[in-house]
C-alpha atoms as a PDB file:
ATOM      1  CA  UNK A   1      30.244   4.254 -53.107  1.00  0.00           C
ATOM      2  CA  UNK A   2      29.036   6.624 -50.267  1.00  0.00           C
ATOM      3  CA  UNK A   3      26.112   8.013 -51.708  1.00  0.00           C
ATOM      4  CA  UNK A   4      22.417   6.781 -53.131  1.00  0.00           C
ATOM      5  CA  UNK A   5      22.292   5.998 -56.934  1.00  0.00           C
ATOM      6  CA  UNK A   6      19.022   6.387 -57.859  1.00  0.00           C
ATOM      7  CA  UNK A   7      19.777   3.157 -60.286  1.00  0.00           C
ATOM      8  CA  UNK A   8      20.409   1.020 -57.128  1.00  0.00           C
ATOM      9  CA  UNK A   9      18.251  -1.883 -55.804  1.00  0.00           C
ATOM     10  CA  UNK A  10      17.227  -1.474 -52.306  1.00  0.00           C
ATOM     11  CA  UNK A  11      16.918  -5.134 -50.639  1.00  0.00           C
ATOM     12  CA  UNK A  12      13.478  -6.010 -50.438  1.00  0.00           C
ATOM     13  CA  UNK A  13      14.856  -9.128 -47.279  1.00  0.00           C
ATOM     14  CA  UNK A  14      17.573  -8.829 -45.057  1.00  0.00           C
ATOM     15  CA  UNK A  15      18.952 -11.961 -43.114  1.00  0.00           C
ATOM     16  CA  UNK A  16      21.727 -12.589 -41.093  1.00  0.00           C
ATOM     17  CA  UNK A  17      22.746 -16.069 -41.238  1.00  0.00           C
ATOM     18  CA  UNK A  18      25.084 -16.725 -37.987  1.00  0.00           C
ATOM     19  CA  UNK A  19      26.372 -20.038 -38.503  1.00  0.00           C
ATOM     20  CA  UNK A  20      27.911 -19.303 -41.883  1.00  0.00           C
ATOM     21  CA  UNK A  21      28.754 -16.139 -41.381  1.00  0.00           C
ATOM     22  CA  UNK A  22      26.607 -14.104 -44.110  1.00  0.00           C
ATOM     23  CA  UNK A  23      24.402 -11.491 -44.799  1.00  0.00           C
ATOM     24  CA  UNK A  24      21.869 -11.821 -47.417  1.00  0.00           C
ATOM     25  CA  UNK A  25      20.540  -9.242 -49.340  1.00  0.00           C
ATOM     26  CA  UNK A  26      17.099 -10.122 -51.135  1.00  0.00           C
ATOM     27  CA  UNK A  27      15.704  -8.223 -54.070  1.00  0.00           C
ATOM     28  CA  UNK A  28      12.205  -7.739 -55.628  1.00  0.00           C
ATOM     29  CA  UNK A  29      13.695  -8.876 -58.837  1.00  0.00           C
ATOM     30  CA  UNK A  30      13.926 -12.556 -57.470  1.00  0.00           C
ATOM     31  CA  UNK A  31      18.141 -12.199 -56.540  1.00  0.00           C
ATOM     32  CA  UNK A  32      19.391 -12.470 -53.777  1.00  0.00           C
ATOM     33  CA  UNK A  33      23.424 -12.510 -52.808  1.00  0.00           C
ATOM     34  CA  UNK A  34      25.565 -13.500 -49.357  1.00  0.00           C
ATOM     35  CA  UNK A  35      28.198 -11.202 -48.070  1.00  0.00           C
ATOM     36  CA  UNK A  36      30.652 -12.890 -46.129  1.00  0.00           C
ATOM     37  CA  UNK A  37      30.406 -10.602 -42.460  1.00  0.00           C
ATOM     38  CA  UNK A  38      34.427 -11.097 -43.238  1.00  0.00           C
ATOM     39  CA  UNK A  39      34.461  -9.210 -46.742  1.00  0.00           C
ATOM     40  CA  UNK A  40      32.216  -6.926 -44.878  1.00  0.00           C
ATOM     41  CA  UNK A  41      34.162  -6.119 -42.080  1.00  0.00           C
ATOM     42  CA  UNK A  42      37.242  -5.925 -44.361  1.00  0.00           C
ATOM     43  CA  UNK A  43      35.558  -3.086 -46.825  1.00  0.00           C
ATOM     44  CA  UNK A  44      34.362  -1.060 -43.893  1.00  0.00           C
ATOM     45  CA  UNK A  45      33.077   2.326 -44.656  1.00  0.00           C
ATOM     46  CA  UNK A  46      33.949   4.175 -41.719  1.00  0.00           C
ATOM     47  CA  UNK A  47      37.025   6.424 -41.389  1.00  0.00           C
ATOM     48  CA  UNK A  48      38.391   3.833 -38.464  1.00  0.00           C
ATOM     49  CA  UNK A  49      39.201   1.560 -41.456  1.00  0.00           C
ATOM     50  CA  UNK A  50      39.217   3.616 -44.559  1.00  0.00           C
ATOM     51  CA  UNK A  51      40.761   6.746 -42.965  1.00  0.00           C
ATOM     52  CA  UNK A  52      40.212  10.409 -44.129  1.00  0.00           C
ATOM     53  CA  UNK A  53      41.933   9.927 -47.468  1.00  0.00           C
ATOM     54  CA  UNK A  54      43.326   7.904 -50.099  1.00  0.00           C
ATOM     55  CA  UNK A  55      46.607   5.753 -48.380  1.00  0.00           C
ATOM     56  CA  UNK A  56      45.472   6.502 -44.723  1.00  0.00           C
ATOM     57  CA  UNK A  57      43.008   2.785 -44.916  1.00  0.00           C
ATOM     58  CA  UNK A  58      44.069   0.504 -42.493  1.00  0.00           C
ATOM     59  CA  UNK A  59      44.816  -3.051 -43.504  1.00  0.00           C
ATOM     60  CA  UNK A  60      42.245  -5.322 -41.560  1.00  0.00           C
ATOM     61  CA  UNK A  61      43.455  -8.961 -40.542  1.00  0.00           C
ATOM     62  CA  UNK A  62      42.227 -11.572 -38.474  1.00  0.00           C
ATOM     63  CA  UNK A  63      38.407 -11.151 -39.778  1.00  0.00           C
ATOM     64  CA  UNK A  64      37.858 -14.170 -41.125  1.00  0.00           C
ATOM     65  CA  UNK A  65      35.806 -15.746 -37.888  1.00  0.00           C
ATOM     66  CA  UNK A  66      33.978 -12.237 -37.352  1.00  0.00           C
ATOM     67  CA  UNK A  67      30.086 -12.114 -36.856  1.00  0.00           C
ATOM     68  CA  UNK A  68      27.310  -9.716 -36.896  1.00  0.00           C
ATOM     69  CA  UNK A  69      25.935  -8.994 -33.226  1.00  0.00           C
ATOM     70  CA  UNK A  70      23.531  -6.547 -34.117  1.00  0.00           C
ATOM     71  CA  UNK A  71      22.277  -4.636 -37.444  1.00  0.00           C
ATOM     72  CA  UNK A  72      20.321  -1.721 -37.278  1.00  0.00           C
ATOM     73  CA  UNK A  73      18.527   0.203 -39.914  1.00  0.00           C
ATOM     74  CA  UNK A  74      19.722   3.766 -41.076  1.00  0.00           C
ATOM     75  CA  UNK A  75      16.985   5.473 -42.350  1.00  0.00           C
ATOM     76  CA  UNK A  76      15.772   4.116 -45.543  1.00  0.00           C
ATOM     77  CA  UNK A  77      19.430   3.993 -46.727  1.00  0.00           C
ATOM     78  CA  UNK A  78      21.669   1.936 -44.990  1.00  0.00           C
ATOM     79  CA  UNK A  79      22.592  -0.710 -42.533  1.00  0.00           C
ATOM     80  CA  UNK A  80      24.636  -0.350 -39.395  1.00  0.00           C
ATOM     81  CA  UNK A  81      26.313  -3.947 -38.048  1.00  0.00           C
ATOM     82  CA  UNK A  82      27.681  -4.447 -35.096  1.00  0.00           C
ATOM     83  CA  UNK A  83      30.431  -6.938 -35.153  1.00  0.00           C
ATOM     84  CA  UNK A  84      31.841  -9.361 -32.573  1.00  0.00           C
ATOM     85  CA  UNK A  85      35.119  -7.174 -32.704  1.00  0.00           C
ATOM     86  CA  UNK A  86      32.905  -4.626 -31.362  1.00  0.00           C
ATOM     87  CA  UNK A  87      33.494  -2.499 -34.456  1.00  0.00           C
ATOM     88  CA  UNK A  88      30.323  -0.292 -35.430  1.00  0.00           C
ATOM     89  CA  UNK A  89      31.011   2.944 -36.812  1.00  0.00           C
ATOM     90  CA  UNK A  90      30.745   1.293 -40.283  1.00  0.00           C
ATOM     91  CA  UNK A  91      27.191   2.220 -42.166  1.00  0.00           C
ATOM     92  CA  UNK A  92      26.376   0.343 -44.994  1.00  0.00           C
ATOM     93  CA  UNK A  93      24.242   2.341 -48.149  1.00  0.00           C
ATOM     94  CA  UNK A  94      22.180   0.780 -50.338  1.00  0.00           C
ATOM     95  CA  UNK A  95      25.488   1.211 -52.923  1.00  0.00           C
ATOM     96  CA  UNK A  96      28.146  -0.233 -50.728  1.00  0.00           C
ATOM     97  CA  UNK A  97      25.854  -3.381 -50.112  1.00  0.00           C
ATOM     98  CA  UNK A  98      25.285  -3.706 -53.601  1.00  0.00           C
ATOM     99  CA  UNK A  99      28.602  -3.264 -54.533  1.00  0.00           C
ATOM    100  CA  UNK A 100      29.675  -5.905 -52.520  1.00  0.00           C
ATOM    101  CA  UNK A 101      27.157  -8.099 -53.405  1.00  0.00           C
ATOM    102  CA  UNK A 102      27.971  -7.917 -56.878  1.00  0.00           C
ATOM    103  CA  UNK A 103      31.994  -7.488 -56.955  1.00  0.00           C
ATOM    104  CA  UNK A 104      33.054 -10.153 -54.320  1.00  0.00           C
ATOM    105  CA  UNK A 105      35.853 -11.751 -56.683  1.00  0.00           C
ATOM    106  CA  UNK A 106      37.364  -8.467 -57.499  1.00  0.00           C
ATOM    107  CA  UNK A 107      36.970  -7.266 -54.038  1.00  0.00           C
ATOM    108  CA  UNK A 108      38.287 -10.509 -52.525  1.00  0.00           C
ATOM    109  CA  UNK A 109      41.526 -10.465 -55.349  1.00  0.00           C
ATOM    110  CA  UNK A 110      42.423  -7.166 -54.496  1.00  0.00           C
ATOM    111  CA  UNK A 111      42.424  -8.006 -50.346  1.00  0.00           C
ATOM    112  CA  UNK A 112      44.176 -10.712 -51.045  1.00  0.00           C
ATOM    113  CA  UNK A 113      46.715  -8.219 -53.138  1.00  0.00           C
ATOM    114  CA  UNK A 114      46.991  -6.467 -50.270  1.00  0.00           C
ATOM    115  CA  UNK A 115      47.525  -8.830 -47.739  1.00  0.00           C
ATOM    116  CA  UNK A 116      50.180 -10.603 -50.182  1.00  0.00           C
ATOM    117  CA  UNK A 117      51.773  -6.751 -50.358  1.00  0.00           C
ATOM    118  CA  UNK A 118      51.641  -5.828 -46.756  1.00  0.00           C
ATOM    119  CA  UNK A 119      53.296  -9.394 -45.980  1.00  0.00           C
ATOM    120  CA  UNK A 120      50.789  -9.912 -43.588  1.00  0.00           C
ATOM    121  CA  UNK A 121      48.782 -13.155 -43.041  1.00  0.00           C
ATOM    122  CA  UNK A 122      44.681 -13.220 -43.147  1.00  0.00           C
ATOM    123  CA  UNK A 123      44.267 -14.414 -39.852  1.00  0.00           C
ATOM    124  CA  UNK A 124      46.982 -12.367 -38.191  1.00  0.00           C
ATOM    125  CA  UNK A 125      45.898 -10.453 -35.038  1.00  0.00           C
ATOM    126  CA  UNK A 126      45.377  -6.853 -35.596  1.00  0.00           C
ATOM    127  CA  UNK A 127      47.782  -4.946 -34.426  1.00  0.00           C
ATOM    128  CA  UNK A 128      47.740  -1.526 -33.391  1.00  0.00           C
ATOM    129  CA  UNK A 129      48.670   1.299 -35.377  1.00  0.00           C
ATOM    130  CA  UNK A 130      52.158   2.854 -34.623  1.00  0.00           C
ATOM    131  CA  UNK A 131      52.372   5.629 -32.428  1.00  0.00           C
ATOM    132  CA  UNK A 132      53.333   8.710 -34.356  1.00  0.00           C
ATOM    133  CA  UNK A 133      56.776  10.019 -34.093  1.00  0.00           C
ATOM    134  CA  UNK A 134      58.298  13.409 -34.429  1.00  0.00           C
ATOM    135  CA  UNK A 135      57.381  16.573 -33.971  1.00  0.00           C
ATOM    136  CA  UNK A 136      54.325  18.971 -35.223  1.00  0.00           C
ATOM    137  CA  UNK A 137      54.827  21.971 -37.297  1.00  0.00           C
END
């Protein structure tokens, strides 16, 4: 999901709708989708929430009320939001957009999954991550 398929649509219209909280993604073909800024912020791409490897992502929470301040344009490949939480070091591709666009219920099922795993609530307060203990060696 990081890089450009050449097989991916690249949104013809972009438009942040405040008030309910989605980004729309318009195509030449005539479709358009919503991302919820919440399943957005969630799926992050940048290393603050997915980490630098598998099992170092960090569980977001208390998302659900989150909205884009700014979006900026990345080249000619991706999208850089600016949330109310003040996180921006996610950038969006083409790919990632699309792949939310298109895979909402699976994505959604498997936050929940998460959530439900972590036995932590959806609108629970971030917390900070745990200071490290022990020694280096």
């Amino acid at each position: 999901m990081t890089g450009l398929k050449s097989d991916t649509p690249v949104p013809t219209g972009v438009v942040v709708h405040a008030l309910s909280r989605v980004l729309e993604l318009q195509y030449a073909n005539g479709e358009s989708y919503r991302i919820p800024f919440e399943l957005m912020r969630v799926y992050s791409p940048s290393a603050e929430v997915r980490g630098h490897g598998p099992g170092q992502e960090t569980l977001q929470t208390g998302k659900r009320e989150v909205t884009i301040t700014a979006l900026e344009g990345v080249g000619h490949y991706a999208l850089q939001p600016t949330f109310s939480d003040g996180h921006n070091s996610g950038i969006y591709s083409w790919d990632q957009l699309y792949e939310l666009a298109t895979h909402q219920d699976e994505l959604w099922a498997a936050y929940f999954e998460q959530l439900k795993a972590a036995g932590v609530d959806r609108d629970a307060p971030m917390t900070p991550p745990p200071a490290a203990h022990g020694h280096c060696h």
